[in-house]
ModelCIF file with pLDDT and N, C-alpha, C, O atoms, coordinates in Angstrom:
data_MODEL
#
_entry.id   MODEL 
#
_entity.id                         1 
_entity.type                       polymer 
_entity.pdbx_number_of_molecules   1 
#
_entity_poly.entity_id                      1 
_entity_poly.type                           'polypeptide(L)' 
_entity_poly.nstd_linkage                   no 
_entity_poly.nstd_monomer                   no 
_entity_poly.pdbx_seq_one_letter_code       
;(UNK)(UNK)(UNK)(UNK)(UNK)(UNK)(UNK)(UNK)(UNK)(UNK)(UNK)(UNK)(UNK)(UNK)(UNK)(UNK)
(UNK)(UNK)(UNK)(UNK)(UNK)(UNK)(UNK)(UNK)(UNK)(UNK)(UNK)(UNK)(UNK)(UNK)(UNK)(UNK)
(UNK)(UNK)(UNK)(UNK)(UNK)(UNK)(UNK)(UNK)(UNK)(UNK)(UNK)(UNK)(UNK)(UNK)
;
_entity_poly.pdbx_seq_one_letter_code_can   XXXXXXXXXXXXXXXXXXXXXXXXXXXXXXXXXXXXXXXXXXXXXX 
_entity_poly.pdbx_strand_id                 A 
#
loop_
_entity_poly_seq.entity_id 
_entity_poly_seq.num 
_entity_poly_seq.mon_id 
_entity_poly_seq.hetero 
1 1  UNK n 
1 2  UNK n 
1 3  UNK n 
1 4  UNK n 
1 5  UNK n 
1 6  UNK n 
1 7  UNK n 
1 8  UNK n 
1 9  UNK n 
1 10 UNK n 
1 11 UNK n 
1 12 UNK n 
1 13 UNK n 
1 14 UNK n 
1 15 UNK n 
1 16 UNK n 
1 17 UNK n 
1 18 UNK n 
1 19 UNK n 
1 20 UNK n 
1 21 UNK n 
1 22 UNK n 
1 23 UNK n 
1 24 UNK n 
1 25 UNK n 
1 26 UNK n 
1 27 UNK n 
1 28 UNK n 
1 29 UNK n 
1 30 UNK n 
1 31 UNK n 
1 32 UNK n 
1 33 UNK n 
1 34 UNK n 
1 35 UNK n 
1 36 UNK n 
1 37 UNK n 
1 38 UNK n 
1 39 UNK n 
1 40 UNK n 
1 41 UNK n 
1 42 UNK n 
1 43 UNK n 
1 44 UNK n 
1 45 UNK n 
1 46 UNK n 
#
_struct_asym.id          A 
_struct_asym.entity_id   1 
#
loop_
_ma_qa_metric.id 
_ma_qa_metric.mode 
_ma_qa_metric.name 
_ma_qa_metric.software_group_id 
_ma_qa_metric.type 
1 global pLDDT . pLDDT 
2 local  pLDDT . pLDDT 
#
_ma_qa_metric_global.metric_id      1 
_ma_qa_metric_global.metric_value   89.91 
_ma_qa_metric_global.model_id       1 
_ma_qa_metric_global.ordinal_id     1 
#
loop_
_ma_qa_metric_local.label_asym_id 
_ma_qa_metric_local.label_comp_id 
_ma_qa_metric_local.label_seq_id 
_ma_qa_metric_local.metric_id 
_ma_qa_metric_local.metric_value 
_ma_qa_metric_local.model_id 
_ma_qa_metric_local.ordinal_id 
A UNK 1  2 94.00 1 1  
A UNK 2  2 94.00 1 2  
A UNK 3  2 94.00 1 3  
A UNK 4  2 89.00 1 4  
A UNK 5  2 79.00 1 5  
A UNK 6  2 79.00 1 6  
A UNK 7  2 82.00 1 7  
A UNK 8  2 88.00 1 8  
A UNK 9  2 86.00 1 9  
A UNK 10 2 91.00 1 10 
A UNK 11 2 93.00 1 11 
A UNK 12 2 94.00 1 12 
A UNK 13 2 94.00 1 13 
A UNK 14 2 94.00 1 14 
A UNK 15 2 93.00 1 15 
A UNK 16 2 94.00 1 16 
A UNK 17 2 94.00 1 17 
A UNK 18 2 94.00 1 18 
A UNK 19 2 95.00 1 19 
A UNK 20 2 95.00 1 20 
A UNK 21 2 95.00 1 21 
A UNK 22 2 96.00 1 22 
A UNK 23 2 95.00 1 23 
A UNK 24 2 95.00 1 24 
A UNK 25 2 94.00 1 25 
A UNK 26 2 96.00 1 26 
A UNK 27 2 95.00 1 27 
A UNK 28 2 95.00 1 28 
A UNK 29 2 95.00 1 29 
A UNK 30 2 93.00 1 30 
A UNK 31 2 92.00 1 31 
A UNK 32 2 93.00 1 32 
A UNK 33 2 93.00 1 33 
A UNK 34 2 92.00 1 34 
A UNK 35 2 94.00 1 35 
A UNK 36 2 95.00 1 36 
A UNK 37 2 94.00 1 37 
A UNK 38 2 93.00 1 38 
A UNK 39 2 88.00 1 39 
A UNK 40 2 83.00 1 40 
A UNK 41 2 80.00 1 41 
A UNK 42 2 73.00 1 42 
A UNK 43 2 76.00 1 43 
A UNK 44 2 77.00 1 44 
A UNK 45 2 75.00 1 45 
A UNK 46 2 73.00 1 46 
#
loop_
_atom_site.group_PDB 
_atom_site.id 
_atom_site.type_symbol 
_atom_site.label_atom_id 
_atom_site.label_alt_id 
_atom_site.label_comp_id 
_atom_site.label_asym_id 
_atom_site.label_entity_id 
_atom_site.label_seq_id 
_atom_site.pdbx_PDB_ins_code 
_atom_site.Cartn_x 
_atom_site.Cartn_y 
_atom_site.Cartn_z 
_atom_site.occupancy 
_atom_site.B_iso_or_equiv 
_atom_site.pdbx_formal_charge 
_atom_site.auth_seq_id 
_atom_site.auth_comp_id 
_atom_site.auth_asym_id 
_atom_site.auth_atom_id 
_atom_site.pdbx_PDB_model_num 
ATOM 1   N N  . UNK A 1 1  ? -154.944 43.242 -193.568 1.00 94.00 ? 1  UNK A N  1 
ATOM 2   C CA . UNK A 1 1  ? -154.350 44.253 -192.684 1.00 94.00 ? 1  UNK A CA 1 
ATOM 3   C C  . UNK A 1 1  ? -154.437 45.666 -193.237 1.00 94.00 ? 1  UNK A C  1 
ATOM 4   O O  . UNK A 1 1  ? -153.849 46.576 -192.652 1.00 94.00 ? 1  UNK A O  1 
ATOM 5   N N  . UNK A 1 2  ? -155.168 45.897 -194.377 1.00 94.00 ? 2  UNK A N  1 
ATOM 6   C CA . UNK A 1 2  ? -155.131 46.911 -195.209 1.00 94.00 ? 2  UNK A CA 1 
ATOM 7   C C  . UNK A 1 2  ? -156.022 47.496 -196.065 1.00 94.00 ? 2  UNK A C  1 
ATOM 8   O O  . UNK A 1 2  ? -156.790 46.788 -196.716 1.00 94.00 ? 2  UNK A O  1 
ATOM 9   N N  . UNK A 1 3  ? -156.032 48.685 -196.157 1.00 94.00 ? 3  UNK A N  1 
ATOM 10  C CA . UNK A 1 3  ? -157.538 48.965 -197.118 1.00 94.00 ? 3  UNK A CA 1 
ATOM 11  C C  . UNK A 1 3  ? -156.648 49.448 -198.322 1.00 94.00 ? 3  UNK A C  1 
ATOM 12  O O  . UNK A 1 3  ? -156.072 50.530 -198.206 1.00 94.00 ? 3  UNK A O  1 
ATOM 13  N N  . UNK A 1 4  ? -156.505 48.708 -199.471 1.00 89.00 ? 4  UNK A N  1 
ATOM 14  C CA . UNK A 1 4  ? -155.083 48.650 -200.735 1.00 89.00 ? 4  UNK A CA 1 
ATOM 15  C C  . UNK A 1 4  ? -156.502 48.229 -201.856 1.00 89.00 ? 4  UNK A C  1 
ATOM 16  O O  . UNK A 1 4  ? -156.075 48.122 -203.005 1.00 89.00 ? 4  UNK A O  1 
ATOM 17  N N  . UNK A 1 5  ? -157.781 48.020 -201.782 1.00 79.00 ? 5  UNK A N  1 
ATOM 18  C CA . UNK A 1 5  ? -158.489 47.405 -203.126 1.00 79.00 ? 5  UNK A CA 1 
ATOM 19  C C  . UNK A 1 5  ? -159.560 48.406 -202.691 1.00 79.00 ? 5  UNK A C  1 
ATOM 20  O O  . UNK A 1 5  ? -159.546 49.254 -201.799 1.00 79.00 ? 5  UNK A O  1 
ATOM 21  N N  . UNK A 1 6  ? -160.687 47.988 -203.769 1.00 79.00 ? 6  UNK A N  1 
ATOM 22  C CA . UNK A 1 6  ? -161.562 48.564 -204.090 1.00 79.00 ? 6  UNK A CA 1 
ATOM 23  C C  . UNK A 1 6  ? -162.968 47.747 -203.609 1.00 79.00 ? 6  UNK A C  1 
ATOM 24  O O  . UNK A 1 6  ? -164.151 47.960 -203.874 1.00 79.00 ? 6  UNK A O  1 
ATOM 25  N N  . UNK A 1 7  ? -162.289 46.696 -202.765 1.00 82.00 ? 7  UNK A N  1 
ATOM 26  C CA . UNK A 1 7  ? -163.310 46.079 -201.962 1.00 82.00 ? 7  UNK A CA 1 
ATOM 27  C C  . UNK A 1 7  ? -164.236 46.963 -200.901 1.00 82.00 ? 7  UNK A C  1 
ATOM 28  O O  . UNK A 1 7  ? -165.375 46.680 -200.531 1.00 82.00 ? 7  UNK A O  1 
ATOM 29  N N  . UNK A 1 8  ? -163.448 48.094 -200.519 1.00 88.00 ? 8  UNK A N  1 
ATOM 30  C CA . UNK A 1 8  ? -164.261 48.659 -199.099 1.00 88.00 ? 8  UNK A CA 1 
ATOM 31  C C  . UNK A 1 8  ? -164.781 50.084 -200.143 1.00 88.00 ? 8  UNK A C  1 
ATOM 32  O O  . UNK A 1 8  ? -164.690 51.146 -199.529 1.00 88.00 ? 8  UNK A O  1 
ATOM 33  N N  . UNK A 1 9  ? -165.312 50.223 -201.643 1.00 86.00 ? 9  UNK A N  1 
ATOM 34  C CA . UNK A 1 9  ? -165.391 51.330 -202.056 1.00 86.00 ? 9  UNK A CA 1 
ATOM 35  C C  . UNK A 1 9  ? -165.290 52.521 -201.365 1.00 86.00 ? 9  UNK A C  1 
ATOM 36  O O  . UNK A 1 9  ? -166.388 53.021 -201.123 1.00 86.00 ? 9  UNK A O  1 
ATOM 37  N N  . UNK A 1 10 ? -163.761 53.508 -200.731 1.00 91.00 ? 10 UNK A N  1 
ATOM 38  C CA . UNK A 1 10 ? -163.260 54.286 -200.799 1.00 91.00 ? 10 UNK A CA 1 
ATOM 39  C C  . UNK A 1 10 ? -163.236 54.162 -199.608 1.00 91.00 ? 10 UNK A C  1 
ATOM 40  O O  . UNK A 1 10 ? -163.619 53.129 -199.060 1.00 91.00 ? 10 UNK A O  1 
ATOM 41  N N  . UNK A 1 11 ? -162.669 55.446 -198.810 1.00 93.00 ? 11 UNK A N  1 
ATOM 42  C CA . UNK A 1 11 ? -162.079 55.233 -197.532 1.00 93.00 ? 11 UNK A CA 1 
ATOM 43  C C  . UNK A 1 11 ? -162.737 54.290 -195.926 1.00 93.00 ? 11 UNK A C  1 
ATOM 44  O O  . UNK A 1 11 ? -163.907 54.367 -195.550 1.00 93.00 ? 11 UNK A O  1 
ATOM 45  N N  . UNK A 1 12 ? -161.844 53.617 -195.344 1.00 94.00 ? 12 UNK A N  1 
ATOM 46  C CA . UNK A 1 12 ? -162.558 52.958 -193.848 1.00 94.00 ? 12 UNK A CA 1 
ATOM 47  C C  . UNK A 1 12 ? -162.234 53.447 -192.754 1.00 94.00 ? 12 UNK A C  1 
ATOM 48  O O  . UNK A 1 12 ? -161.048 53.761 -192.656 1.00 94.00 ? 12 UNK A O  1 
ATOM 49  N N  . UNK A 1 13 ? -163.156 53.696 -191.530 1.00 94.00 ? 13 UNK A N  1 
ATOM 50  C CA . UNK A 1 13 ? -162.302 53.760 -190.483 1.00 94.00 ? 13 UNK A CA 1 
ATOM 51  C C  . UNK A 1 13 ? -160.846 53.757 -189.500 1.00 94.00 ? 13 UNK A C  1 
ATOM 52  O O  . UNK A 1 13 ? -160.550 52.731 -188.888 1.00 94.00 ? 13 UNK A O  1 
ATOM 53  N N  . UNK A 1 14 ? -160.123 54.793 -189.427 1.00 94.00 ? 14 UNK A N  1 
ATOM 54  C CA . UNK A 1 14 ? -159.174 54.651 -189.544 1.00 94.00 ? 14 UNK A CA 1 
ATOM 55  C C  . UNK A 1 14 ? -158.563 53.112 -188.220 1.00 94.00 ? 14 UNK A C  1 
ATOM 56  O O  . UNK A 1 14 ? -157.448 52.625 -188.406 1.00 94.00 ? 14 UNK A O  1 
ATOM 57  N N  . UNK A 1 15 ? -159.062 52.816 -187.561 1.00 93.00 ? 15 UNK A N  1 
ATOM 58  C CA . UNK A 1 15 ? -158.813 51.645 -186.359 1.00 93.00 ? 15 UNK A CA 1 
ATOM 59  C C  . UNK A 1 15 ? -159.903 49.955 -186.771 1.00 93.00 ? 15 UNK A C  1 
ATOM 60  O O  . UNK A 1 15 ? -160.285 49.098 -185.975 1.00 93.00 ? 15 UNK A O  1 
ATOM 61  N N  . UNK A 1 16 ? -160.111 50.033 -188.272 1.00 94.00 ? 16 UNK A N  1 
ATOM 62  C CA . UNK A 1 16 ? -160.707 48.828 -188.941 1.00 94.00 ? 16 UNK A CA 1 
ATOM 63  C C  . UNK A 1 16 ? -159.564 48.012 -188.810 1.00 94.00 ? 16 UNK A C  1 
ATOM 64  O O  . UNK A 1 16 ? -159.768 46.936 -188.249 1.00 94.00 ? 16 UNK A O  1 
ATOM 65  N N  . UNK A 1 17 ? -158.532 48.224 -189.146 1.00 94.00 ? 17 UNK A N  1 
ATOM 66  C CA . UNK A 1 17 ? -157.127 46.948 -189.234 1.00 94.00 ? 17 UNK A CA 1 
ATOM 67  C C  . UNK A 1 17 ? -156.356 46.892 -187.931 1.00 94.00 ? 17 UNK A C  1 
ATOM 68  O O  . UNK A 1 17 ? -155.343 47.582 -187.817 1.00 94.00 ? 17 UNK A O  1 
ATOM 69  N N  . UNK A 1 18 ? -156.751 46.150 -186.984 1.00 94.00 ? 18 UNK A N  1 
ATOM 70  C CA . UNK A 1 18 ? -155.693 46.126 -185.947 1.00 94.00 ? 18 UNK A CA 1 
ATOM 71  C C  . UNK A 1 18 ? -154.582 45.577 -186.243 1.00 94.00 ? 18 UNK A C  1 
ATOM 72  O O  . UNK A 1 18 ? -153.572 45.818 -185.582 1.00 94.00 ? 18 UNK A O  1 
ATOM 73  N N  . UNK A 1 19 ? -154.581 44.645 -187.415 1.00 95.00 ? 19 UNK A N  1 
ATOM 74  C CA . UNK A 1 19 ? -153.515 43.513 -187.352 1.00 95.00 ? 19 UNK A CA 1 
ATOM 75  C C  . UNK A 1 19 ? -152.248 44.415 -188.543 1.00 95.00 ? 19 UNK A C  1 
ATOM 76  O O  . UNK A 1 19 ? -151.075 44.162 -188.818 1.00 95.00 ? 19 UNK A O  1 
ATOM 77  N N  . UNK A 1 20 ? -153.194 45.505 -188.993 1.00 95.00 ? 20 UNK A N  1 
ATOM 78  C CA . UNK A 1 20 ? -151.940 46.427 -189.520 1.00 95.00 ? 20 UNK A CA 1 
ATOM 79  C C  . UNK A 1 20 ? -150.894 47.686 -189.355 1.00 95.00 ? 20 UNK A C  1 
ATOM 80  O O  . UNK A 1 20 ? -150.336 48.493 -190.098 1.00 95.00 ? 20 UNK A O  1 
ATOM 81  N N  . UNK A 1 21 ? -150.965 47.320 -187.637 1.00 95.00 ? 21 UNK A N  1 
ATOM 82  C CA . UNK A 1 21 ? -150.220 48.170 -186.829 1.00 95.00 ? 21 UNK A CA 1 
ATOM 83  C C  . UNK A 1 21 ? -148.969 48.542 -186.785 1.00 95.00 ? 21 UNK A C  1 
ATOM 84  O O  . UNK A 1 21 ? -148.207 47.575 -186.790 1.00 95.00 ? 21 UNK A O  1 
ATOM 85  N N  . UNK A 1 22 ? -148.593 49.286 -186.754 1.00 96.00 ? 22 UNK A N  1 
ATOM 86  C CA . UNK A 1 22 ? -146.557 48.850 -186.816 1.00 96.00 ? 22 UNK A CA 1 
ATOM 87  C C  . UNK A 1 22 ? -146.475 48.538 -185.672 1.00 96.00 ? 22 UNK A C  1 
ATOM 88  O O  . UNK A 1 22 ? -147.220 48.162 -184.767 1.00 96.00 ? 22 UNK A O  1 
ATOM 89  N N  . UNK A 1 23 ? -145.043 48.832 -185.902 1.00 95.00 ? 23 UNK A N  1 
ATOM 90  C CA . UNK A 1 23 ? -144.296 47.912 -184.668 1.00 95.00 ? 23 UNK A CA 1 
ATOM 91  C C  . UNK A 1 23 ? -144.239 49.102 -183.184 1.00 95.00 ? 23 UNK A C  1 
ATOM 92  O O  . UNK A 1 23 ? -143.799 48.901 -182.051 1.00 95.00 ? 23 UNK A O  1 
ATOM 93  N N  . UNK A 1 24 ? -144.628 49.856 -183.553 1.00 95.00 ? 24 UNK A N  1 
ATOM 94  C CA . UNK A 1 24 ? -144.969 51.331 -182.341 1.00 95.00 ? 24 UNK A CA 1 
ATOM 95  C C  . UNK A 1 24 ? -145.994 51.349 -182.078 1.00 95.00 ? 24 UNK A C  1 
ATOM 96  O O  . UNK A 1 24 ? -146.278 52.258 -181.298 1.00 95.00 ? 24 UNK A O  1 
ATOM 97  N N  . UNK A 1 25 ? -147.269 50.346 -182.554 1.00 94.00 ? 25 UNK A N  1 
ATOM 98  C CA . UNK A 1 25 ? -148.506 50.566 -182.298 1.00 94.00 ? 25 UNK A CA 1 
ATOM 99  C C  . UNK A 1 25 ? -149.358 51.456 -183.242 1.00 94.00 ? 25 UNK A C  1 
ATOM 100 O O  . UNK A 1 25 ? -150.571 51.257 -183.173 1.00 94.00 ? 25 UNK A O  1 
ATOM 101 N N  . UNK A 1 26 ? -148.852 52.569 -184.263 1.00 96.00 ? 26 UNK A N  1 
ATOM 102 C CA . UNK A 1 26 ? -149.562 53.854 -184.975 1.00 96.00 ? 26 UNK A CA 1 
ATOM 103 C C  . UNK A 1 26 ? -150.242 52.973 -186.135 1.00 96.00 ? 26 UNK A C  1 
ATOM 104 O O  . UNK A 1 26 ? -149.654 52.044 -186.687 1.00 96.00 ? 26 UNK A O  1 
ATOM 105 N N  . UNK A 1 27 ? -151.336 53.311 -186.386 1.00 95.00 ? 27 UNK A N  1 
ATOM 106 C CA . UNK A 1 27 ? -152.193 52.775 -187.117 1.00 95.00 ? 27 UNK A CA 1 
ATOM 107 C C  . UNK A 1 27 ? -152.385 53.333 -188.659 1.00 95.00 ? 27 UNK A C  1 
ATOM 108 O O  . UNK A 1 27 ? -151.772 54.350 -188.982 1.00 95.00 ? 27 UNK A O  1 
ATOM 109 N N  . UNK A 1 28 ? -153.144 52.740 -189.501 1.00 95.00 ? 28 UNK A N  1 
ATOM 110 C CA . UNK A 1 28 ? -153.562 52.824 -190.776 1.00 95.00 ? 28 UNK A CA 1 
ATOM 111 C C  . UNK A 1 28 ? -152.302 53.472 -191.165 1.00 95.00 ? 28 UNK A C  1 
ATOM 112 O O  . UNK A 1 28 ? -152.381 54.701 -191.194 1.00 95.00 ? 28 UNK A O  1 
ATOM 113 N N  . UNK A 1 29 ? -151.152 52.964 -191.475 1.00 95.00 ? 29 UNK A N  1 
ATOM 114 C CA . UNK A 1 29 ? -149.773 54.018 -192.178 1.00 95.00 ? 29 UNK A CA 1 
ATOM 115 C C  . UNK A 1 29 ? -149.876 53.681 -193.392 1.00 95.00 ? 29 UNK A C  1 
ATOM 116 O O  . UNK A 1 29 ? -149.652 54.510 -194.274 1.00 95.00 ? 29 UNK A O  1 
ATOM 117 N N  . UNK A 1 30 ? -150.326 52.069 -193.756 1.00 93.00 ? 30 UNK A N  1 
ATOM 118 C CA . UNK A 1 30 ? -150.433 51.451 -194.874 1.00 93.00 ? 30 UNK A CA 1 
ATOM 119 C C  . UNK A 1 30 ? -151.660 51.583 -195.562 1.00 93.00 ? 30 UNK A C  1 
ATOM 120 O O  . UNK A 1 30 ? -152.604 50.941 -195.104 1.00 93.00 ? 30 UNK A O  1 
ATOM 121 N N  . UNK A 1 31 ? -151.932 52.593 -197.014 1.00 92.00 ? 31 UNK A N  1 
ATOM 122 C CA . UNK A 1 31 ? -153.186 52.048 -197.714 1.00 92.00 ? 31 UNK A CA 1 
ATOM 123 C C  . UNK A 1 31 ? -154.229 53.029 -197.324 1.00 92.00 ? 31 UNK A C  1 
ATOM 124 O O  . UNK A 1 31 ? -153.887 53.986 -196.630 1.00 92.00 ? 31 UNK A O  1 
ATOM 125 N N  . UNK A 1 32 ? -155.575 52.883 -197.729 1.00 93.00 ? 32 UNK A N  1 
ATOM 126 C CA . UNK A 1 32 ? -156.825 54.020 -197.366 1.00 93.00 ? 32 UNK A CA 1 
ATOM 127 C C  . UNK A 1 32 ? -156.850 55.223 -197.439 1.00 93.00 ? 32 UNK A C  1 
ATOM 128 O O  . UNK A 1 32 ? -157.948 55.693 -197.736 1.00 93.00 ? 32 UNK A O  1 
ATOM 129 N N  . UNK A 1 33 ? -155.728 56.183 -197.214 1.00 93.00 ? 33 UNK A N  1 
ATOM 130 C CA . UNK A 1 33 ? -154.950 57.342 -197.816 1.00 93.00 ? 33 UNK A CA 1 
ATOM 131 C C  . UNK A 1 33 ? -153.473 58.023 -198.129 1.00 93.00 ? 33 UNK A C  1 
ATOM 132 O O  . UNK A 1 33 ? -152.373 57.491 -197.985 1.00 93.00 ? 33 UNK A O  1 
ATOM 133 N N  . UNK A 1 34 ? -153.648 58.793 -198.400 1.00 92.00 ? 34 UNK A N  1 
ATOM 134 C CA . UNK A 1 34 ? -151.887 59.297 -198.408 1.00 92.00 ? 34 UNK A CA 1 
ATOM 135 C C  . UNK A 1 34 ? -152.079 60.202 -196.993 1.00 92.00 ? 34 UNK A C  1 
ATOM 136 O O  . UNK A 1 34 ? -153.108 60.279 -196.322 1.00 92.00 ? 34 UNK A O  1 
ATOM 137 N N  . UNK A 1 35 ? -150.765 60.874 -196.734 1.00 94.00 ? 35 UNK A N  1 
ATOM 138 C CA . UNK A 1 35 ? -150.679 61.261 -195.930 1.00 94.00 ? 35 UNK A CA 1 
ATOM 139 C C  . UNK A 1 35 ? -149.615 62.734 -195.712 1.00 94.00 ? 35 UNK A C  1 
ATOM 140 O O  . UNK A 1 35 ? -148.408 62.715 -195.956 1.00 94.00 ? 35 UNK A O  1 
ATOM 141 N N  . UNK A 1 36 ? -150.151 63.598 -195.354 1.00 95.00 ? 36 UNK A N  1 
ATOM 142 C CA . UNK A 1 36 ? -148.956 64.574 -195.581 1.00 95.00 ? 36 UNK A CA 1 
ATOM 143 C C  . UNK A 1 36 ? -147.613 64.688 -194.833 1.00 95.00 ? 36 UNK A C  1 
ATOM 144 O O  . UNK A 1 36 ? -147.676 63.944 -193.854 1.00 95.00 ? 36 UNK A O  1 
ATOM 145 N N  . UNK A 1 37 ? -146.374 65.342 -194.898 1.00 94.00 ? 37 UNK A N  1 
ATOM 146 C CA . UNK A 1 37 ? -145.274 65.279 -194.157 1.00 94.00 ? 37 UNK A CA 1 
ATOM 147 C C  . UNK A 1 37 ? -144.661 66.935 -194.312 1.00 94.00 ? 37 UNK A C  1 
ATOM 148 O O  . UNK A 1 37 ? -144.871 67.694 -195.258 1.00 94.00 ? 37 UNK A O  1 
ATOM 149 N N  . UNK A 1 38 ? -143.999 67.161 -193.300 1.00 93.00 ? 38 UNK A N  1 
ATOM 150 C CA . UNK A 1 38 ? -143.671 68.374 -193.534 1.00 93.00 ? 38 UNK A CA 1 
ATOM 151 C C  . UNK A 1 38 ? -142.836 69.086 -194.626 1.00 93.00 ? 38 UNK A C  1 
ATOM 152 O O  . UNK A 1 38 ? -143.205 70.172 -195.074 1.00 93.00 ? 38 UNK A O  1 
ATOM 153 N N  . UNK A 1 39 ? -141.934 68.594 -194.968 1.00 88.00 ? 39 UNK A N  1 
ATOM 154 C CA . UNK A 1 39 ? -141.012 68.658 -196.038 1.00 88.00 ? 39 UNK A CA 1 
ATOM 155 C C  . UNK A 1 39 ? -140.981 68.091 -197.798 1.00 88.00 ? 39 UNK A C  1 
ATOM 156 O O  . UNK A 1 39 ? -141.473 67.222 -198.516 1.00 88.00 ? 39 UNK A O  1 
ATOM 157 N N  . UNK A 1 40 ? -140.284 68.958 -197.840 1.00 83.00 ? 40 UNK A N  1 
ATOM 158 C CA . UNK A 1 40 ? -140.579 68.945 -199.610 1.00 83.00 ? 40 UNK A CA 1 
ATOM 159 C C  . UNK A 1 40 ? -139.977 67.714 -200.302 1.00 83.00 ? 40 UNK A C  1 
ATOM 160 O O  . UNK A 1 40 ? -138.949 67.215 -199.844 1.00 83.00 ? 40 UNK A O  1 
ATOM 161 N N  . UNK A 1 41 ? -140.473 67.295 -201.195 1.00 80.00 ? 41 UNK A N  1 
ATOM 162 C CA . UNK A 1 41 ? -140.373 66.280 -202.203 1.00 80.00 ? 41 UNK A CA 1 
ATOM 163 C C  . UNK A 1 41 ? -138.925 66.667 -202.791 1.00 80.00 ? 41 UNK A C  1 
ATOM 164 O O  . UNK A 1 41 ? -138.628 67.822 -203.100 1.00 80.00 ? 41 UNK A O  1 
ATOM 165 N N  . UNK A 1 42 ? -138.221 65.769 -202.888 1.00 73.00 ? 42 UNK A N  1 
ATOM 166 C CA . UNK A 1 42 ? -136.841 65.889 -203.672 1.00 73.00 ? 42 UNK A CA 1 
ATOM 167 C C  . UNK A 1 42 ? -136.412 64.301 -204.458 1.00 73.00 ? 42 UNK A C  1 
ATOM 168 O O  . UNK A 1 42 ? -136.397 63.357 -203.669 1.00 73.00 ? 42 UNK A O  1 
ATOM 169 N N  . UNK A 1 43 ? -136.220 64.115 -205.293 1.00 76.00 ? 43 UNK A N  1 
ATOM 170 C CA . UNK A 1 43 ? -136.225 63.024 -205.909 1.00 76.00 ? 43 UNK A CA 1 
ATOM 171 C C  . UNK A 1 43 ? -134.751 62.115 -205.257 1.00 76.00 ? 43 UNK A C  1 
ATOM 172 O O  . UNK A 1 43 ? -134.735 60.885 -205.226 1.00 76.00 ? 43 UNK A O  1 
ATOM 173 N N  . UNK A 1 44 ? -133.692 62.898 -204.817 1.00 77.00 ? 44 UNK A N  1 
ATOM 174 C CA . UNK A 1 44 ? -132.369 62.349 -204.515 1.00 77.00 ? 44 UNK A CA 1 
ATOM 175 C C  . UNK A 1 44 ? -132.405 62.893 -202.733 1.00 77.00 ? 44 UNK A C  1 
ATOM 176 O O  . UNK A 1 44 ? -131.397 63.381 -202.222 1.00 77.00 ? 44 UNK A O  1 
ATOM 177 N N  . UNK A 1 45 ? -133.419 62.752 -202.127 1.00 75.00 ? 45 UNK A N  1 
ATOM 178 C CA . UNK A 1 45 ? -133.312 62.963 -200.967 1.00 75.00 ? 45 UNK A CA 1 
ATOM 179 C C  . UNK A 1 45 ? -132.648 61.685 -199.890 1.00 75.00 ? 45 UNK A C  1 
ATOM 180 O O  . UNK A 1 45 ? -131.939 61.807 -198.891 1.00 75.00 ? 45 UNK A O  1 
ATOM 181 N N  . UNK A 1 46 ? -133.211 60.430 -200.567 1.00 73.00 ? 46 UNK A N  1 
ATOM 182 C CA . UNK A 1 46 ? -132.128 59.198 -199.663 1.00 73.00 ? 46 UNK A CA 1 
ATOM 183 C C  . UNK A 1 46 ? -130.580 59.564 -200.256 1.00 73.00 ? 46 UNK A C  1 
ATOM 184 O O  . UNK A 1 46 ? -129.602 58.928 -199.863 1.00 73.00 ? 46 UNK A O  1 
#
């Protein structure tokens, strides 16, 4: 469900894993890259 190894040497298509969809449908969240967010890093933010 995931591109997490070094099997696919470096990034895949982002719609290769259907079966690693969430539960909203949004794709690749897991694995193949990071991803940016608007807000700043804080270590005690939970």
């Amino acid at each position: 469900n995931v591109n997490s190894s070094n099997d696919y040497e470096g990034t895949t298509p982002v719609n290769q894993f259907p079966g690693g969809a969430s539960p909203y449908g949004v794709m690749d969240m897991c694995g193949n890259v990071q991803e940016w967010c608007t807000d700043w890093y804080y270590d005690d933010m939970y």
